[in-house]
Protein backbone atom coordinates (compact mmCIF):
# COMPACT_ATOMS: atom_id res chain seq x y z
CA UNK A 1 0.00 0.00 0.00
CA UNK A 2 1.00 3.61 -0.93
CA UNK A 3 1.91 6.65 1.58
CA UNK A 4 -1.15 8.31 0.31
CA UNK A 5 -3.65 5.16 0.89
CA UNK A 6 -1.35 4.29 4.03
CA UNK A 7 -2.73 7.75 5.88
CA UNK A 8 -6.60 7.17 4.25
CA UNK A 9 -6.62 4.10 6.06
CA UNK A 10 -5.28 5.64 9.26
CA UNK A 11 -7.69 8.70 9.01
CA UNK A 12 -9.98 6.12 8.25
CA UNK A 13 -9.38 3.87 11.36
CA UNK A 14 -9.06 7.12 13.74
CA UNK A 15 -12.48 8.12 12.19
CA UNK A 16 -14.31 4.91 13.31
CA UNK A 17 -12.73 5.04 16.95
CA UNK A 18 -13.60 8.26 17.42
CA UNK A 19 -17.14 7.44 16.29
CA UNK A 20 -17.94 3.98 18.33
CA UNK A 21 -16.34 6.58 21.15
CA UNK A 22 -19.20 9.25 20.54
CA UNK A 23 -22.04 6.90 20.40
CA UNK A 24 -21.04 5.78 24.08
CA UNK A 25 -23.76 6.14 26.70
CA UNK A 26 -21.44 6.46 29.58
CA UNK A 27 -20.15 9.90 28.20
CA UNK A 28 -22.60 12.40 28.22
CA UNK A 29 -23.65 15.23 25.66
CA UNK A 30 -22.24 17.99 28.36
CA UNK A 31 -19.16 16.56 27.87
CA UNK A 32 -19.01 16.27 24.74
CA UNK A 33 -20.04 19.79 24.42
CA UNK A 34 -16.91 21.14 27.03
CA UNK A 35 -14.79 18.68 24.67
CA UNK A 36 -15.90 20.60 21.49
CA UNK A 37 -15.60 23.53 23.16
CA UNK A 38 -11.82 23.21 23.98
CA UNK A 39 -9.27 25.46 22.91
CA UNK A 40 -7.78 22.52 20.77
CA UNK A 41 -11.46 21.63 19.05
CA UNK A 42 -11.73 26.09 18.96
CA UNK A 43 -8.00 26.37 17.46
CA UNK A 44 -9.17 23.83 15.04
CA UNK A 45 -12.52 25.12 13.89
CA UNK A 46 -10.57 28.89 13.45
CA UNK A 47 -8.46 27.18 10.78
CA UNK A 48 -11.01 25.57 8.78
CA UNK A 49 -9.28 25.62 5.41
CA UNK A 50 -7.87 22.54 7.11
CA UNK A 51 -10.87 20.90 6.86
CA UNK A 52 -11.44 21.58 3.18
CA UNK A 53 -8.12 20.80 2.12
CA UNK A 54 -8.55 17.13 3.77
CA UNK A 55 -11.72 16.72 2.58
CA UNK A 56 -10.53 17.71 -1.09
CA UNK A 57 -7.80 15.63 -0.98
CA UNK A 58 -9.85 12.35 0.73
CA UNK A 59 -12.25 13.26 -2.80
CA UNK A 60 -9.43 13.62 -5.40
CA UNK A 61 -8.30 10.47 -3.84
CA UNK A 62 -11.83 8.64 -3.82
CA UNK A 63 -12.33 9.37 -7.74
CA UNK A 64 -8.69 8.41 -8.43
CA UNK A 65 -9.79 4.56 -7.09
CA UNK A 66 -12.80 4.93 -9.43
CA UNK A 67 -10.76 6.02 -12.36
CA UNK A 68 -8.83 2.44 -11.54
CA UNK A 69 -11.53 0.66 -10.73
CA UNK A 70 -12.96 1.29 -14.52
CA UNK A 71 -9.83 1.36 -15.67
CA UNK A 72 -8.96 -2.46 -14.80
CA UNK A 73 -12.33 -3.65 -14.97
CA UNK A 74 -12.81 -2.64 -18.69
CA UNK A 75 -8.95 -4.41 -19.31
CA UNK A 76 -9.82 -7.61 -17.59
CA UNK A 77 -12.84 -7.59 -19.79
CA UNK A 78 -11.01 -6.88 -22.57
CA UNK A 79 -8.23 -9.36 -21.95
CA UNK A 80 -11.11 -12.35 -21.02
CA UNK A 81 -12.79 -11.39 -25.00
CA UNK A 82 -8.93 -12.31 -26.65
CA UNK A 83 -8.40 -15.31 -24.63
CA UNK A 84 -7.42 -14.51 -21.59
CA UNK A 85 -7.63 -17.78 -20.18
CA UNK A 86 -4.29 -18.26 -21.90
CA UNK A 87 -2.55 -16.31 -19.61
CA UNK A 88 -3.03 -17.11 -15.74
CA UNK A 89 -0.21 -14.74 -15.11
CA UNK A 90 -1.73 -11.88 -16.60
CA UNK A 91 -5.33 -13.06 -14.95
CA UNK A 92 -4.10 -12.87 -11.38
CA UNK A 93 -2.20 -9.37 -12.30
CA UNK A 94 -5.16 -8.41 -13.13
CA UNK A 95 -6.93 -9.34 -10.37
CA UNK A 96 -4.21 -7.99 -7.96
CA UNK A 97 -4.51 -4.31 -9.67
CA UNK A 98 -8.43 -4.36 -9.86
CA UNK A 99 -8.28 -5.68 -5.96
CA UNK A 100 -6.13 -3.06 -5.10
CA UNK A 101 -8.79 -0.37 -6.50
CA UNK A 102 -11.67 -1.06 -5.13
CA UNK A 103 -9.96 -1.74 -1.16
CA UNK A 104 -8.64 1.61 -2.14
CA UNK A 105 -12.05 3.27 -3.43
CA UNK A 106 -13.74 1.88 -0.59
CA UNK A 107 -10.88 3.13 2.02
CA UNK A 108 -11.22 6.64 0.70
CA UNK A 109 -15.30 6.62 0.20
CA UNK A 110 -15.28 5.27 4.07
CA UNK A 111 -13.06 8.11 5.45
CA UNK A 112 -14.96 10.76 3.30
CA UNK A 113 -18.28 9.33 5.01
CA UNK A 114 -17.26 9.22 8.30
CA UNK A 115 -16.45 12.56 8.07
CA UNK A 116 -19.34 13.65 7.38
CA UNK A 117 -21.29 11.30 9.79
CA UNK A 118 -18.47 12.56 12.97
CA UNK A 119 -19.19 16.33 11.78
CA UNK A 120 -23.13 15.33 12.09
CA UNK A 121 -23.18 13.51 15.56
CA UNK A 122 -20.92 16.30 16.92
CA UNK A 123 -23.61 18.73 15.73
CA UNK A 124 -26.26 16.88 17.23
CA UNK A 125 -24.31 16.25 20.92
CA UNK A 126 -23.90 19.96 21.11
CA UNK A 127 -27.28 20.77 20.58
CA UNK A 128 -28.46 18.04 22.97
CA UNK A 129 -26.00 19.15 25.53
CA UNK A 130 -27.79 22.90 25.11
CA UNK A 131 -31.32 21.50 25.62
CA UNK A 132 -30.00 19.83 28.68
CA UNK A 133 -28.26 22.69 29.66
CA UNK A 134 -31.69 24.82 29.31
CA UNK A 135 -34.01 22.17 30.82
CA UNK A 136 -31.95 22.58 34.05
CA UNK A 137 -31.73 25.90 34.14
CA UNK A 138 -35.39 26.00 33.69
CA UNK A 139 -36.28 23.57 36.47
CA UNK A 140 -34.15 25.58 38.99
CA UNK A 141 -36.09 28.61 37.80
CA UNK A 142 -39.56 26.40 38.44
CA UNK A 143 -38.02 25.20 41.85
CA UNK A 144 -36.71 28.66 43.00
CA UNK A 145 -40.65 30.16 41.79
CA UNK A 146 -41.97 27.46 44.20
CA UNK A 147 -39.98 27.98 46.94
CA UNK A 148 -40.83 31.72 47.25
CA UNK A 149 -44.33 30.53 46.59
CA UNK A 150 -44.36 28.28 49.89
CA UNK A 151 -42.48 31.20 51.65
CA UNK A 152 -44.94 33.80 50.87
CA UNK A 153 -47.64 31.49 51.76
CA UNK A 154 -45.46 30.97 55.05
CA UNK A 155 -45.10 34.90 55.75
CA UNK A 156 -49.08 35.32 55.27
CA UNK A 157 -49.98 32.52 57.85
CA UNK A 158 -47.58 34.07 60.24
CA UNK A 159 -48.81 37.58 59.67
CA UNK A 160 -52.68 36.87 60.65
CA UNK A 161 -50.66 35.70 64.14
CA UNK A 162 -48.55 39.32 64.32
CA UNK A 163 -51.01 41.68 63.40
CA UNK A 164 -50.81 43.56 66.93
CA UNK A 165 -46.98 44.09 66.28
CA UNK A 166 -48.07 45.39 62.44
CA UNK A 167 -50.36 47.75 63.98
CA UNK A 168 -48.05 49.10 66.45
CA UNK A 169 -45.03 49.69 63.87
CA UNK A 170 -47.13 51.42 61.65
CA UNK A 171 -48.41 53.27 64.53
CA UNK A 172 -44.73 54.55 65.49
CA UNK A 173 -44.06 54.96 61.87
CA UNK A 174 -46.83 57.67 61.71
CA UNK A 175 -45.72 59.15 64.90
CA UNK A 176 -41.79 59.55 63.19
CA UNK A 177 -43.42 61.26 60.24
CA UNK A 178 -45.58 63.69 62.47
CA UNK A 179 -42.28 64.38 64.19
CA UNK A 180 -40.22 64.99 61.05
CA UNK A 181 -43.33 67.49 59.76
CA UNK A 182 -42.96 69.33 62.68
CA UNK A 183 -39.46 69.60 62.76
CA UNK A 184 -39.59 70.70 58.95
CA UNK A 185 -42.15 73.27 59.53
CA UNK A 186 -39.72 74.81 62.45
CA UNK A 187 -37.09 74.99 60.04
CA UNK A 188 -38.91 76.65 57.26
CA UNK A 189 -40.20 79.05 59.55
CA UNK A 190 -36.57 79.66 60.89
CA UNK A 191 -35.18 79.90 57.36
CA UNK A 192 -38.04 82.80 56.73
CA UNK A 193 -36.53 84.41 59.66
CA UNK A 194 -32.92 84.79 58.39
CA UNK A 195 -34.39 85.83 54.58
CA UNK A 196 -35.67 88.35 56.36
CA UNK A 197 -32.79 89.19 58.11
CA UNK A 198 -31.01 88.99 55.35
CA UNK A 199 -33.39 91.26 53.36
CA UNK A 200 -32.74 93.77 55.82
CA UNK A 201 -28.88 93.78 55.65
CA UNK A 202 -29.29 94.13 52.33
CA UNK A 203 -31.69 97.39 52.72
CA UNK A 204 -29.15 98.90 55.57
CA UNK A 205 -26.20 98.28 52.67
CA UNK A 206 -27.86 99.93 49.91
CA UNK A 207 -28.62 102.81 52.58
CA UNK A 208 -24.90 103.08 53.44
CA UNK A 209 -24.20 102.92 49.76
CA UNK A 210 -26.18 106.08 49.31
CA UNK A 211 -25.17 107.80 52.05
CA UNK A 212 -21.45 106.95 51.29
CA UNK A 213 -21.95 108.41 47.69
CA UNK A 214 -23.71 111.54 49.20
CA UNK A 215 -21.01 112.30 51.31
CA UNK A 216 -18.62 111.54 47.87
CA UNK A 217 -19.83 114.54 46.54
CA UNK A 218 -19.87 116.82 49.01
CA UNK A 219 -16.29 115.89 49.40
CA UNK A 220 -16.00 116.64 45.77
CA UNK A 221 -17.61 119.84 46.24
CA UNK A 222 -15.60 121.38 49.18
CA UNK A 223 -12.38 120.30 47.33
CA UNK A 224 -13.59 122.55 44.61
CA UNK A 225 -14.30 125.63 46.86
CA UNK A 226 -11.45 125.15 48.73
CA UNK A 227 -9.12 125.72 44.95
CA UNK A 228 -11.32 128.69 44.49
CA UNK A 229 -10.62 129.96 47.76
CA UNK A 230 -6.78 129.44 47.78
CA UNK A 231 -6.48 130.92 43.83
CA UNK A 232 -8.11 134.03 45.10
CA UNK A 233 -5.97 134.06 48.07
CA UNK A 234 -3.04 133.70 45.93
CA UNK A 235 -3.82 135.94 43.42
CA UNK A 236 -4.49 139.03 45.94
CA UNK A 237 -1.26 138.10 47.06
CA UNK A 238 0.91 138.95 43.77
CA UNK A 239 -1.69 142.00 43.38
C-alpha cells in the first residue's frame, strides 16, 4: 500500500474510533459539548481551510480509485474477449490491480463518510448538551418560583398571628413622620426668619451705599471751593 492510501486508512481507522467513542452512553452530551468547546477543538474550527483541504484531498483520492476501478475492470474484460484464459499470469495481475482499486475506493469513500457522519453527531451532541443545559436551568427557575411561593404562603400565615406588632409599627411609623413634619415646619419658619434678616442687611447696605456716595460729593464739592478759595488768596497776594 502507498503513503497516500497508508494515511486514508489511518484517518480512516481514527475516524471509526472516534465514532464507536461518541455513540457511548457512559459519556454524556455535556461533555461532549466542554470537549468541542476546547481550545484545541476552537483552534481547530478557526483554521477551517484545514478541513477543506482534507476533505478535497480524501475526494481527489476517492475518484482516483474509481478512475482504476474502470480502468482495470474494462482491461480484464477486454483481456477475457482475446483469450485470456491463456494467460493465468496476466489473470491474477489483473486481479491484484483491480483488488487493489476497489480496497482503495472503498478506504477513501469510508473516510470521506465518516467525516461527514463525525461532523453530524458532533452537531447533534452539542445541541443536545444545550437543551439539557436549558431544561436545568429552567427547572431551577420552576423550583426557585416554588420555593418563594411556599415562603410567601409561610409569611401570610404568620402575619394573621402578628397583626398587633403590624399595627403598632405602623403606629410609630406615623408618629416619626408627624415628628419629622414638625421639625420641617420649624425649620422653614426659621429659614423665613434669616431671609428676612437677610433682606434687611441688604436694605441697611444699599442705605450706606447712598449715604457713602452723598457724602462723595460733598467731598467733591468742598475740594472745589477750597481751589477757588486758595487761587483768590493767591492771586491778591501777587496783586
Amino acid at each position: 500500500m502507498s503513503l497516500q492510501w497508508t494515511v486514508i486508512a489511518a484517518i480512516l481507522y481514527a475516524e471509526i474510533a472516534f465514532t464507536v467513542l461518541m455513540l457511548m452512553p457512559f459519556i454524556s452530551p455535556t461533555t461532549w459539548n466542554k470537549f468541542f468547546n476546547s481550545r484545541l477543538v476552537l483552534l481547530i474550527k478557526k483554521y477551517k481551510y484545514i478541513q477543506h483541504i482534507l476533505v478535497g484531498v480524501m475526494g481527489l483520492l476517492l475518484l482516483d480509485a474509481v478512475r482504476d476501478v474502470s480502468r482495470y475492470t474494462k482491461s480484464f474484460v477486454d483481456m477475457s474477449d482475446v483469450g485470456g484464459a491463456q494467460a493465468p499470469a496476466a489473470e491474477v495481475q489483473f486481479h491484484m490491480k483491480l483488488f487493489r482499486a476497489q480496497r482503495n475506493f472503498y478506504i477513501a469513500g469510508f473516510a470521506l463518510f465518516m467525516f461527514f457522519i463525525i461532523k453530524s453527531l458532533a452537531g447533534k451532541l452539542a445541541y443536545e448538551a444545550q437543551l439539557i443545559i436549558s431544561n436545568s436551568a429552567v427547572i431551577k427557575q420552576a423550583e426557585n418560583a416554588s420555593k418563594m411561593a411556599r415562603e410567601m404562603l409561610s409569611e401570610q400565615g404568620k402575619g394573621k398571628n402578628a397583626g398587633g406588632a403590624i399595627a403598632e409599627s405602623e403606629a410609630a411609623a406615623k408618629a416619626h413622620i408627624l415628628k419629622l413634619e414638625t421639625d420641617l415646619r420649624a425649620a422653614a419658619k426659621e429659614m423665613e426668619a434669616k431671609n428676612k434678616e437677610v433682606e434687611a442687611m441688604k436694605r441697611q447696605s444699599d442705605g450706606l451705599t447712598t449715604e457713602y456716595d452723598r457724602l462723595l460729593r460733598e467731598h467733591e464739592k468742598l475740594q472745589k471751593a477750597h481751589k477757588l478759595v486758595v487761587g483768590d488768596v493767591e492771586a491778591e497776594k501777587d496783586l
